[in-house]
PDB file of N, CA and C in Angstrom:
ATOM      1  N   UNK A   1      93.366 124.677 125.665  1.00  0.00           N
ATOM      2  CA  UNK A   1      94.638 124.012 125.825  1.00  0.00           C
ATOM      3  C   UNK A   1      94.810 122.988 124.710  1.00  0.00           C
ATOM      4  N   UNK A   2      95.970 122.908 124.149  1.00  0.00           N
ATOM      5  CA  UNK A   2      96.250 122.314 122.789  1.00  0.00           C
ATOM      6  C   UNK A   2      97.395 121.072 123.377  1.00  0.00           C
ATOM      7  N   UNK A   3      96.822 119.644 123.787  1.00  0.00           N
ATOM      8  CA  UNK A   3      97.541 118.534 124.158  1.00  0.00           C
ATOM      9  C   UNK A   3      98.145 117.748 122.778  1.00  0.00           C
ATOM     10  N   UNK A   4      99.179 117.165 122.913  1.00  0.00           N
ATOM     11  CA  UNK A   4      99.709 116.395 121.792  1.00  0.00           C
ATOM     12  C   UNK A   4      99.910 114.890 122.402  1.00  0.00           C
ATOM     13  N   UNK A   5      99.752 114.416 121.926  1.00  0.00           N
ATOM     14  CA  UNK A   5      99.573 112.381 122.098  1.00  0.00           C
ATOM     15  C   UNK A   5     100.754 111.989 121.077  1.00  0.00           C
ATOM     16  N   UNK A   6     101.689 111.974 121.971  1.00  0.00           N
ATOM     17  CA  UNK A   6     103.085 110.688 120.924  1.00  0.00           C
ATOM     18  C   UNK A   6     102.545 109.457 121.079  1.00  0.00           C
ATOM     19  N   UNK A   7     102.655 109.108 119.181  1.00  0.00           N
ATOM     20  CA  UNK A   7     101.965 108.086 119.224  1.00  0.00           C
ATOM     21  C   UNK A   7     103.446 107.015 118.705  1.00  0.00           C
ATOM     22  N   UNK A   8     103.468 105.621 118.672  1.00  0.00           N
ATOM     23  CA  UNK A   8     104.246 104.890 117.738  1.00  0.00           C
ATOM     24  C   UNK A   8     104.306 104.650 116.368  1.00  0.00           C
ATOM     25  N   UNK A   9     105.261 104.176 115.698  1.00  0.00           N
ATOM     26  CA  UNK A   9     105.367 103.932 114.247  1.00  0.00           C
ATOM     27  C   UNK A   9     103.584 103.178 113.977  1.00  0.00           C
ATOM     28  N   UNK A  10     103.736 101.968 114.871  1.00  0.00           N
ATOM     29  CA  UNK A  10     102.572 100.983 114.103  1.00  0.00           C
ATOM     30  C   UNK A  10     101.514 101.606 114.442  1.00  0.00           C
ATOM     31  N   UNK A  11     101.507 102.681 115.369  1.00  0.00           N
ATOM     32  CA  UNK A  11      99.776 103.306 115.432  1.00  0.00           C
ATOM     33  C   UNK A  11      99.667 104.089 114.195  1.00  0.00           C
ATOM     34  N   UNK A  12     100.646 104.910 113.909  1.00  0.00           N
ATOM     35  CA  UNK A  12     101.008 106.113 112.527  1.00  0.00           C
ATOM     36  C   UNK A  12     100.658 105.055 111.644  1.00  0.00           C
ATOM     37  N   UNK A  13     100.767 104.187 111.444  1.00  0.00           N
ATOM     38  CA  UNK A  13     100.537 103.253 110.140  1.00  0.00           C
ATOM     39  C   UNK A  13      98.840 103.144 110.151  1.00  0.00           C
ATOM     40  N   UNK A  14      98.746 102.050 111.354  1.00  0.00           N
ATOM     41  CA  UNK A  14      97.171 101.668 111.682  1.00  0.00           C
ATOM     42  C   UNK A  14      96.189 102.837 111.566  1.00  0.00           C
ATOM     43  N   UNK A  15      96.351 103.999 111.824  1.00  0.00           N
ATOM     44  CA  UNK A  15      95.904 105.019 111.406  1.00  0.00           C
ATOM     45  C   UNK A  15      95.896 105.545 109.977  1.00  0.00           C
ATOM     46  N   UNK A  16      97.048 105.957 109.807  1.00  0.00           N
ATOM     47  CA  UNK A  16      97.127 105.869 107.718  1.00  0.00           C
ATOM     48  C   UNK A  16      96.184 105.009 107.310  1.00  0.00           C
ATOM     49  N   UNK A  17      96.016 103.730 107.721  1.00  0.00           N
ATOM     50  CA  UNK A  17      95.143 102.646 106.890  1.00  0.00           C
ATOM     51  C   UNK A  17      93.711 103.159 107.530  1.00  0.00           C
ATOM     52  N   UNK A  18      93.535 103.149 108.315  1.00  0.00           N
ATOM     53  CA  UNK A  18      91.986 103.562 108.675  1.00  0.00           C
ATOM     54  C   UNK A  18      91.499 104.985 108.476  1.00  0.00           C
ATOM     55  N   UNK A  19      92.035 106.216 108.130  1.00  0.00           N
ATOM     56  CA  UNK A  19      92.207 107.012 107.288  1.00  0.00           C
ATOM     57  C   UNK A  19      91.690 106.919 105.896  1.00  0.00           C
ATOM     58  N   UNK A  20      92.682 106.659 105.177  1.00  0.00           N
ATOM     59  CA  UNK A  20      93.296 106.333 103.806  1.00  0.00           C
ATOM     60  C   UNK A  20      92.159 105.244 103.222  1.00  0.00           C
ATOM     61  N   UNK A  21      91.545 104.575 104.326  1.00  0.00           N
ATOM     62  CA  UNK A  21      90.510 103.655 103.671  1.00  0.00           C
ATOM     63  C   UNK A  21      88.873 104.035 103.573  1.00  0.00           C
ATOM     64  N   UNK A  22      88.959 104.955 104.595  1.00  0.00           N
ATOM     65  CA  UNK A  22      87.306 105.831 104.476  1.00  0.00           C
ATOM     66  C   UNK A  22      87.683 106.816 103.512  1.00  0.00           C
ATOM     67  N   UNK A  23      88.590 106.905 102.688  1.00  0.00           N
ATOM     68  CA  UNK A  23      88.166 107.435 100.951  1.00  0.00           C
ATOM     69  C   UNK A  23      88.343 106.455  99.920  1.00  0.00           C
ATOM     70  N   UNK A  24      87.360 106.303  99.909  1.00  0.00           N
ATOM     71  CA  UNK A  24      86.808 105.224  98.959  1.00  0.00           C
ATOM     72  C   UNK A  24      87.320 105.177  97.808  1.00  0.00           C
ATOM     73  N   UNK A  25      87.272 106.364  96.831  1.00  0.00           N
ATOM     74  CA  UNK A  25      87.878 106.224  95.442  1.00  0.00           C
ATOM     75  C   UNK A  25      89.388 106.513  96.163  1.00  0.00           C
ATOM     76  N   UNK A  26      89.657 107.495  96.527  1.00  0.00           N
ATOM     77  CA  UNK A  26      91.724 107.062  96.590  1.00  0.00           C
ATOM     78  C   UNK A  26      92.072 106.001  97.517  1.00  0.00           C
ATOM     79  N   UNK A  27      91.400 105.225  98.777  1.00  0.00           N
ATOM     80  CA  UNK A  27      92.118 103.996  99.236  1.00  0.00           C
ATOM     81  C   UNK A  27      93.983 104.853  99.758  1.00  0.00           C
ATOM     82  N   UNK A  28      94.440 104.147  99.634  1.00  0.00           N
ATOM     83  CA  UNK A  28      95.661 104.099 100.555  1.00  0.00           C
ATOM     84  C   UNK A  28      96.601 103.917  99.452  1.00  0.00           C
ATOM     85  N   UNK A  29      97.273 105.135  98.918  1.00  0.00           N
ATOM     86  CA  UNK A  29      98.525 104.798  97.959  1.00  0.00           C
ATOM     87  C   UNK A  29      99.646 104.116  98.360  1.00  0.00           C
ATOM     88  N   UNK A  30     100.205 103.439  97.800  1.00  0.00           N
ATOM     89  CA  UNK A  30     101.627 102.669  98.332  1.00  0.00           C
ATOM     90  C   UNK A  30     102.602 103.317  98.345  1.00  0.00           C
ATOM     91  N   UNK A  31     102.970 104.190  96.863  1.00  0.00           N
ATOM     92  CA  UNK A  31     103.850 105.321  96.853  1.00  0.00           C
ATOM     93  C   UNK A  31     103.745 106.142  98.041  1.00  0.00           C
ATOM     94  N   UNK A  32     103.047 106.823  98.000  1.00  0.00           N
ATOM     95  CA  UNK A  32     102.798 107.236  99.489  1.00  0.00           C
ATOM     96  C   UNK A  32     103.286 106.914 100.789  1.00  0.00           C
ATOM     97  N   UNK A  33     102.269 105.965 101.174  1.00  0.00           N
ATOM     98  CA  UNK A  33     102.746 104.864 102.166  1.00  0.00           C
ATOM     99  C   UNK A  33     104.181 104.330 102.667  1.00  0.00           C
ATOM    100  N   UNK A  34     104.829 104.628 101.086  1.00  0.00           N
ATOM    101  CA  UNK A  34     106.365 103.428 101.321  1.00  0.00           C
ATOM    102  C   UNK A  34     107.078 104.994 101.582  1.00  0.00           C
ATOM    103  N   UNK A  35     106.675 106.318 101.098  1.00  0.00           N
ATOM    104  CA  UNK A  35     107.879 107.397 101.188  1.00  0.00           C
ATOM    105  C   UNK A  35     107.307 107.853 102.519  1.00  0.00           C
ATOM    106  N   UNK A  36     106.648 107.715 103.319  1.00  0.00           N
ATOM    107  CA  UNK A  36     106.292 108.053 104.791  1.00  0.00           C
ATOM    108  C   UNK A  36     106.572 107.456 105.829  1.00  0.00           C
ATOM    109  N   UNK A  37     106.425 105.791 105.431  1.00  0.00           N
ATOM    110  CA  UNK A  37     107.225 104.505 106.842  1.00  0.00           C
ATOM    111  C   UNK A  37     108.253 104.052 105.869  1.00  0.00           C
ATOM    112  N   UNK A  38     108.655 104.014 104.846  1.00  0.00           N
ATOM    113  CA  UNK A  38     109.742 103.281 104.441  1.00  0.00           C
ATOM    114  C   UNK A  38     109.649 101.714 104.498  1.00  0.00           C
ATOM    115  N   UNK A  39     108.206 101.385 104.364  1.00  0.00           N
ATOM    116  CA  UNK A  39     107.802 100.063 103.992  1.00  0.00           C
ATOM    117  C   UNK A  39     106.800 100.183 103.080  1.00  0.00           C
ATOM    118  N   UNK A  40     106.571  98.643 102.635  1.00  0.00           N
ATOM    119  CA  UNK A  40     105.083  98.126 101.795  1.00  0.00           C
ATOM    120  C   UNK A  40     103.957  98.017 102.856  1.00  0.00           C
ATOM    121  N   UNK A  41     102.906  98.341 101.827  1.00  0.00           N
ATOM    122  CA  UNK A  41     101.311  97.814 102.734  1.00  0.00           C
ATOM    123  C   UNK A  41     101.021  96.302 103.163  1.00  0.00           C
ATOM    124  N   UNK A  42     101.750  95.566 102.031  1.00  0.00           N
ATOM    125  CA  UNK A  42     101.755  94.431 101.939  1.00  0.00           C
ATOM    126  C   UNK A  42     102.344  93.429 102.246  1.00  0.00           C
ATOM    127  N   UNK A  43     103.607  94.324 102.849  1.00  0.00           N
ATOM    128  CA  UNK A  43     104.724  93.963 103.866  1.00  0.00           C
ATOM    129  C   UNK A  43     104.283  93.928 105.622  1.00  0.00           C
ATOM    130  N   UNK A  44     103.725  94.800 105.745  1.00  0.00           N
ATOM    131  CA  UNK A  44     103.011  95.646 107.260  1.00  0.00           C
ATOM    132  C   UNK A  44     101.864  94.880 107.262  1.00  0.00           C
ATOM    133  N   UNK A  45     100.902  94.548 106.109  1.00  0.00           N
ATOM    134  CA  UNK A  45      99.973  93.783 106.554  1.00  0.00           C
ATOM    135  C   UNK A  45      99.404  92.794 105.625  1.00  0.00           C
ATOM    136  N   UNK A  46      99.931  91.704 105.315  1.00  0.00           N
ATOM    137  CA  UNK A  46     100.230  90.639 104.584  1.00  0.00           C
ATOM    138  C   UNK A  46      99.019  90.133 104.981  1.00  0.00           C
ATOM    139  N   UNK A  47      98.491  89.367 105.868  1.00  0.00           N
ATOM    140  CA  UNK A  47      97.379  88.435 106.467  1.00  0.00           C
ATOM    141  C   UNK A  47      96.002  89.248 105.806  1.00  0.00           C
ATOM    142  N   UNK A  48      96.289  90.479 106.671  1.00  0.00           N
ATOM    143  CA  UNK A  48      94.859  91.359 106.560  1.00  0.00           C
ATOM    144  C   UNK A  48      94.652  91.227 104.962  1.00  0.00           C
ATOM    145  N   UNK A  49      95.491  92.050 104.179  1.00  0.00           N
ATOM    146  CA  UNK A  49      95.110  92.723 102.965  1.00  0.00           C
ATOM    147  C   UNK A  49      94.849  91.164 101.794  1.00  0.00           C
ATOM    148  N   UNK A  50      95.829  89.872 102.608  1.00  0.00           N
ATOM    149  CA  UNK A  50      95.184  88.772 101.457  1.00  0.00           C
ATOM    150  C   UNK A  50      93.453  88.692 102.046  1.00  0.00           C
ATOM    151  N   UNK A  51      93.309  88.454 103.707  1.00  0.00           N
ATOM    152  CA  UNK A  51      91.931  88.259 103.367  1.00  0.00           C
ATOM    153  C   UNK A  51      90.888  89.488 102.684  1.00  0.00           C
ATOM    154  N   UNK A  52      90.936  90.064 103.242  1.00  0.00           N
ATOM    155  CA  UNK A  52      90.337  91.151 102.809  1.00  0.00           C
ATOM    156  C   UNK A  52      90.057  91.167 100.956  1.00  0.00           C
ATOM    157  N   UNK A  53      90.922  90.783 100.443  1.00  0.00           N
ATOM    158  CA  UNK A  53      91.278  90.407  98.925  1.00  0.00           C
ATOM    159  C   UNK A  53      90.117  89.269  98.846  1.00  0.00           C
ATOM    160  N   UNK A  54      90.832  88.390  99.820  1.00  0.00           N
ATOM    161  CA  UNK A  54      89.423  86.752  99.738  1.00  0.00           C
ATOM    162  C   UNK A  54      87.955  87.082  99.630  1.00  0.00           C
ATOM    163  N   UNK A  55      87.888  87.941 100.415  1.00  0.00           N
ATOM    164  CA  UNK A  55      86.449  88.504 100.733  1.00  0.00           C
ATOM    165  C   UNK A  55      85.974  89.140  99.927  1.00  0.00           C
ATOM    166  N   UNK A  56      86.964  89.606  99.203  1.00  0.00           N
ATOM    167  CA  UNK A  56      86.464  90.925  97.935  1.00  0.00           C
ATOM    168  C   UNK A  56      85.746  92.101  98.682  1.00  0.00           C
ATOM    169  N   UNK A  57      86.437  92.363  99.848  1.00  0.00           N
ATOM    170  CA  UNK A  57      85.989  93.584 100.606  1.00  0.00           C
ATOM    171  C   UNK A  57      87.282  94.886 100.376  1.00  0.00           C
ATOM    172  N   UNK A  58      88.193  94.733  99.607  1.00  0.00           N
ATOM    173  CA  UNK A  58      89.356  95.235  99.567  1.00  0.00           C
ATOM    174  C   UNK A  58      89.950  94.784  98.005  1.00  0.00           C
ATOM    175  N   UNK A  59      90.112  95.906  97.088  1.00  0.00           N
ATOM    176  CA  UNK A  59      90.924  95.802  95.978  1.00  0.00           C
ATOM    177  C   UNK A  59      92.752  96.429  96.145  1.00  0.00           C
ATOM    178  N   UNK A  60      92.951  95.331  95.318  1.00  0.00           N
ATOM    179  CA  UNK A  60      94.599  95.856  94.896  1.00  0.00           C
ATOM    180  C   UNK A  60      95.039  96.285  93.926  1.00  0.00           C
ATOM    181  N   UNK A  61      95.736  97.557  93.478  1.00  0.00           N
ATOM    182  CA  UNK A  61      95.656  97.612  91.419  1.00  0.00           C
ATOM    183  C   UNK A  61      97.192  98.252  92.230  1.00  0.00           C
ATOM    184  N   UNK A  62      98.198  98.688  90.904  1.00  0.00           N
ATOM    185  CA  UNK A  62      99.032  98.832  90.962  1.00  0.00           C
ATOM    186  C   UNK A  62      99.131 100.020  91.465  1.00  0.00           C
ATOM    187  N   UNK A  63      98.042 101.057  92.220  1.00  0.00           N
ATOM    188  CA  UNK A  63      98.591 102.415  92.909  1.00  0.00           C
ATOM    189  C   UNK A  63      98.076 102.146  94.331  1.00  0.00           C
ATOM    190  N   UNK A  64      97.395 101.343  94.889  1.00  0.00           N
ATOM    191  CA  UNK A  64      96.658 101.533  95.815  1.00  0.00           C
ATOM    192  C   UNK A  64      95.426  99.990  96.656  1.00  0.00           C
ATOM    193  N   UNK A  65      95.100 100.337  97.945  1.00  0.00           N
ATOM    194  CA  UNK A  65      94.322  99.601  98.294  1.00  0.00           C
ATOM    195  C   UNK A  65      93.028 100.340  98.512  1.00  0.00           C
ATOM    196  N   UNK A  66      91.961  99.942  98.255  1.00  0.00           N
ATOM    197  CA  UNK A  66      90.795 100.521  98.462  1.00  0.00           C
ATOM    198  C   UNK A  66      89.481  99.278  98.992  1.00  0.00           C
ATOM    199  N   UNK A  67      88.486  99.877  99.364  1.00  0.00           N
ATOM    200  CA  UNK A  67      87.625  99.614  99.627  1.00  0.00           C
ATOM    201  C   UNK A  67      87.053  99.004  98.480  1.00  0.00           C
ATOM    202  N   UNK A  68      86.155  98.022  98.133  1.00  0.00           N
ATOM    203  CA  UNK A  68      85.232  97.338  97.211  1.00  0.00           C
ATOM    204  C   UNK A  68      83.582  98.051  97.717  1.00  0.00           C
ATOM    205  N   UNK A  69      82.293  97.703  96.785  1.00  0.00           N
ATOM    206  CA  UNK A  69      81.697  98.434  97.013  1.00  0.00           C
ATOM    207  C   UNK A  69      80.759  97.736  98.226  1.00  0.00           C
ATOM    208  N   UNK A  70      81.114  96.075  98.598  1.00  0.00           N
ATOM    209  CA  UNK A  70      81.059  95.195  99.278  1.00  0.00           C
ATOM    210  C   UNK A  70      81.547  95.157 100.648  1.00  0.00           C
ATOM    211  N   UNK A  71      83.189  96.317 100.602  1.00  0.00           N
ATOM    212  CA  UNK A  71      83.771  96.288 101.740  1.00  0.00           C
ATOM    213  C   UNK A  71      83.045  97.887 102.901  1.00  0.00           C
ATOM    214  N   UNK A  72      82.571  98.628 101.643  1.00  0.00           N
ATOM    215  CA  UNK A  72      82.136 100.162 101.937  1.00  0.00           C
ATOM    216  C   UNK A  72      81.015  99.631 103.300  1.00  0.00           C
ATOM    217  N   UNK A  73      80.134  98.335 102.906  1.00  0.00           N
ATOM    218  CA  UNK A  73      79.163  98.287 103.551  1.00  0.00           C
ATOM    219  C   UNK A  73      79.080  97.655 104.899  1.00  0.00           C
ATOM    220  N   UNK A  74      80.639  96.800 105.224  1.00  0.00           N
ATOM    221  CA  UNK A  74      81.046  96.125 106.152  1.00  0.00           C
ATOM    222  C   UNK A  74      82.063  97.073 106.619  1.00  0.00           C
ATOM    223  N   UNK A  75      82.282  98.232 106.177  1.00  0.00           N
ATOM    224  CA  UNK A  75      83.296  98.966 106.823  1.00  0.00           C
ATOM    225  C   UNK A  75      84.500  98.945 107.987  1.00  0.00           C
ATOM    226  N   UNK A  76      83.206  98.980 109.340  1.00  0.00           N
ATOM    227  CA  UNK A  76      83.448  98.699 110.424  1.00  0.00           C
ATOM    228  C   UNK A  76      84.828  97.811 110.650  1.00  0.00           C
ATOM    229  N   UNK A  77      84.027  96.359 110.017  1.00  0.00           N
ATOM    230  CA  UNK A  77      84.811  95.780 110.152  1.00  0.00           C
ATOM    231  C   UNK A  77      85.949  95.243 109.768  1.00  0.00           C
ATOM    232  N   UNK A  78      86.046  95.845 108.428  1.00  0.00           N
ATOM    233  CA  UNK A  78      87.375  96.053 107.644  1.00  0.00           C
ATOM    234  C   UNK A  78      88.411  97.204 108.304  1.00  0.00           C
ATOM    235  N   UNK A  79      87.879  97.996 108.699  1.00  0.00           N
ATOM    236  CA  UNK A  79      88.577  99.082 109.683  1.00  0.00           C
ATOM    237  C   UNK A  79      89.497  98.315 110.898  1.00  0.00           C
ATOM    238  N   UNK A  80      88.524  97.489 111.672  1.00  0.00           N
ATOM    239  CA  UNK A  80      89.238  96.371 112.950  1.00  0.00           C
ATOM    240  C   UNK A  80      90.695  95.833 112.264  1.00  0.00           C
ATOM    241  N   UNK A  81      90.324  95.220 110.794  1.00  0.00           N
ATOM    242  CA  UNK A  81      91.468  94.510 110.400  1.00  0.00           C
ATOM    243  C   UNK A  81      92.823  95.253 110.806  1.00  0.00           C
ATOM    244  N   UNK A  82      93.083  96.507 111.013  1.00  0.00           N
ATOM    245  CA  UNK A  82      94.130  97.464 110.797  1.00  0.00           C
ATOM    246  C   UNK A  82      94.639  97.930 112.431  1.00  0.00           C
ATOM    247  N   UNK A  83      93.738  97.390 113.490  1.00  0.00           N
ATOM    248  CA  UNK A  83      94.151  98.004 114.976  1.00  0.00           C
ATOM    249  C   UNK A  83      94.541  96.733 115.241  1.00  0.00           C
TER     250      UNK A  83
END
């Protein structure tokens, strides 16, 4: 039997990011991101992605957010940031 779970916008997101962040070299494109919810990453999660930045557990370059090789090892809990 094949069940389907409707989920909400902010779970579809929180998911994209916890996804999108256990691949390490691609991280979470914004292009992407913005043509799928019709927002920024940085808009949706402003708090998280500056600390995460603080911590240097999380890089920002102009395509994408990714993991640091610092954040790979705290994972877990960079993952929480996003539920």
């Amino acid at each position: 039997m094949n069940e389907s779970i409707l989920i909400d916008r902010q779970t579809e997101m929180d998911e994209t990011m916890l996804t999108g962040m256990r691949l390490t070299e691609e991280g979470v494109g914004f292009e992407r991101f913005r043509k799928r919810f019709g927002a920024e990453i940085e808009d949706v999660y402003p708090k998280e992605i500056e600390e995460l930045k603080e911590k240097k557990l999380v890089e920002v370059d102009d395509e994408r957010v990714r993991l640091t090789k610092g954040g790979r090892l705290v994972a877990n809990w960079v993952f929480e940031k996003f539920v």
